[in-house]
Protein backbone atom coordinates (compact mmCIF):
# COMPACT_ATOMS: atom_id res chain seq x y z
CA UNK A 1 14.60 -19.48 14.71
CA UNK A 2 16.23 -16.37 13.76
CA UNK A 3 13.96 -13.72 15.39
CA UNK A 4 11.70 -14.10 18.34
CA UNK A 5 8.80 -11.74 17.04
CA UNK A 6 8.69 -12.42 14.05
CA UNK A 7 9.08 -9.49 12.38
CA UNK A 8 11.52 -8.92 9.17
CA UNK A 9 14.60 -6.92 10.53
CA UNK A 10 16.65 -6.75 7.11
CA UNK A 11 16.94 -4.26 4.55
CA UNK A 12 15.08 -5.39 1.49
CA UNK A 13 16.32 -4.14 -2.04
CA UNK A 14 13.61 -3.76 -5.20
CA UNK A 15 13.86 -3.26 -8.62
CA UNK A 16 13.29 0.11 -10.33
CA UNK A 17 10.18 -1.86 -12.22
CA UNK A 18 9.39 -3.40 -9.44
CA UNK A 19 8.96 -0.38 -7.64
CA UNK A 20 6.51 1.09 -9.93
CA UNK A 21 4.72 -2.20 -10.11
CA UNK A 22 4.41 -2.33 -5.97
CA UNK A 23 2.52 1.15 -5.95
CA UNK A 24 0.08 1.35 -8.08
CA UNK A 25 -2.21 3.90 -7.16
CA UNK A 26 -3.31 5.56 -4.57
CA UNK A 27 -6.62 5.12 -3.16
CA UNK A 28 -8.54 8.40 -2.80
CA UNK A 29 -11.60 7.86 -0.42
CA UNK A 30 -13.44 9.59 2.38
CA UNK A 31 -11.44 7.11 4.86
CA UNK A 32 -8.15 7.43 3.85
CA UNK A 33 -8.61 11.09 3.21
CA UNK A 34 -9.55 11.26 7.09
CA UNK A 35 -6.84 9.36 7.76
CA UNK A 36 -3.72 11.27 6.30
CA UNK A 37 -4.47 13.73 9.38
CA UNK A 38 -2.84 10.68 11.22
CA UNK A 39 0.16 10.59 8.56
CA UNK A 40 -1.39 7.73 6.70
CA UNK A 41 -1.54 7.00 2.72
CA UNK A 42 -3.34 4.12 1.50
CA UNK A 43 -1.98 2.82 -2.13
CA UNK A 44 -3.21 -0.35 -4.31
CA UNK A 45 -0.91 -3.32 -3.93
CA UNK A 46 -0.87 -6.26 -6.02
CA UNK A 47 -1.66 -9.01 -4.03
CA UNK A 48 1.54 -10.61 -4.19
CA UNK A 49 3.42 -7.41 -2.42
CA UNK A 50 4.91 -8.07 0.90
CA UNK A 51 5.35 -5.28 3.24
CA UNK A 52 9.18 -5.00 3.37
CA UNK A 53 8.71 -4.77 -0.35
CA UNK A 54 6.02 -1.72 0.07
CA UNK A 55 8.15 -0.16 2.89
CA UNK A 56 10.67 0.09 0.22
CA UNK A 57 8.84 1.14 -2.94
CA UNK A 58 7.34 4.09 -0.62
CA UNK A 59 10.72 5.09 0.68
CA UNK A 60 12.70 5.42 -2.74
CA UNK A 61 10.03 6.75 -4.87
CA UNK A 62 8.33 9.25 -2.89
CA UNK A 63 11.71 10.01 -0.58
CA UNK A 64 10.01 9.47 2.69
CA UNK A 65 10.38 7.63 5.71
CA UNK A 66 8.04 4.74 6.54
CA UNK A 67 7.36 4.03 10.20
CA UNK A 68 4.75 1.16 9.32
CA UNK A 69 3.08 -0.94 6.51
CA UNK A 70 -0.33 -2.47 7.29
CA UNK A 71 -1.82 -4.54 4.81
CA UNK A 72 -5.63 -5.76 3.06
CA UNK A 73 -6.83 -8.13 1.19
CA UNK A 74 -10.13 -6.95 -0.08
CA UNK A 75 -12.43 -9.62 -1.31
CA UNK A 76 -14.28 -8.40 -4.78
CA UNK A 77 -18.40 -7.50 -4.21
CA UNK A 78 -20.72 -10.03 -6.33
CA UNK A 79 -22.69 -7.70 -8.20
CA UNK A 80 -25.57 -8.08 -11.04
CA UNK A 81 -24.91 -6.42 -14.19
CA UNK A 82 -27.86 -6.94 -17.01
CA UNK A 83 -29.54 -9.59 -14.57
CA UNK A 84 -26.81 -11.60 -14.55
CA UNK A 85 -23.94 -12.08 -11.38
CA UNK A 86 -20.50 -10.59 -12.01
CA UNK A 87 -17.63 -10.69 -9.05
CA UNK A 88 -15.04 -7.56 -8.78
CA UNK A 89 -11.65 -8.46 -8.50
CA UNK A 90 -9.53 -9.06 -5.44
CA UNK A 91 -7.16 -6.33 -4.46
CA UNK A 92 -4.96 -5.98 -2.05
CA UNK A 93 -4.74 -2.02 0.09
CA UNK A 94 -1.60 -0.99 2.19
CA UNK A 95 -1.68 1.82 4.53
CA UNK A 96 1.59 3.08 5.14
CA UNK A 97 2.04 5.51 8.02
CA UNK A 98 4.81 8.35 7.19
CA UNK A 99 7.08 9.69 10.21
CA UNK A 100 6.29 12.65 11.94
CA UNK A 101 7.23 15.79 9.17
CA UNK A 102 6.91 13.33 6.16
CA UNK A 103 4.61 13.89 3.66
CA UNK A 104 3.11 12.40 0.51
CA UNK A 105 1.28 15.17 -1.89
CA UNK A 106 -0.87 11.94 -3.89
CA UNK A 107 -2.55 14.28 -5.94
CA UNK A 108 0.84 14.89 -8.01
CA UNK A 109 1.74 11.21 -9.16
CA UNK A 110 5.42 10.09 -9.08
């Protein structure tokens, strides 16, 4: 077994496309607004994303550095529309904490 945590040590490399596919869009709530105080942004993943992946698309397009990725998987509400049941999707939310004097400015876009 290569390492004894578990956890990914290697640099991960990602497309240009891929990049833009990782993040897209930030998640503008009452939570995560409380949370950038902390240095926190929460995007929309797809579901699919791992976090060395995220860690990455963060980094290159918003030219930060990432101290953490923590990851979702939010399970879509049933809800009733016209009397009859619909399901929201599933998405997947990552909130990546910046290092102390980074900053992301989400309400600019990439």
């Amino acid at each position: 077994m290569s390492g004894a945590s578990g956890r990914y040590s290697g640099l991960t490399t990602v497309s240009t496309e891929r990049m833009y596919e990782v993040i897209r869009a930030p998640i503008v709530t009452e939570k995560s607004t409380i949370i950038t105080e902390f240095n926190q942004v929460t995007f929309r993943v797809p579901m699919d994303a791992s976090k060395p992946e995220i860690r990455a698309a963060v980094e290159k397009l918003f030219d930060v550095k990432v101290t953490s990725v923590n990851t979702i998987r939010q399970k879509g509400k049933v809800k009733r529309f016209r009397g009859r049941l619909g399901r929201r999707v599933d998405f997947k939310k990552a909130i990546v904490t910046l290092a102390d004097g980074d900053s992301i400015d989400i309400t600019t876009g990439v």
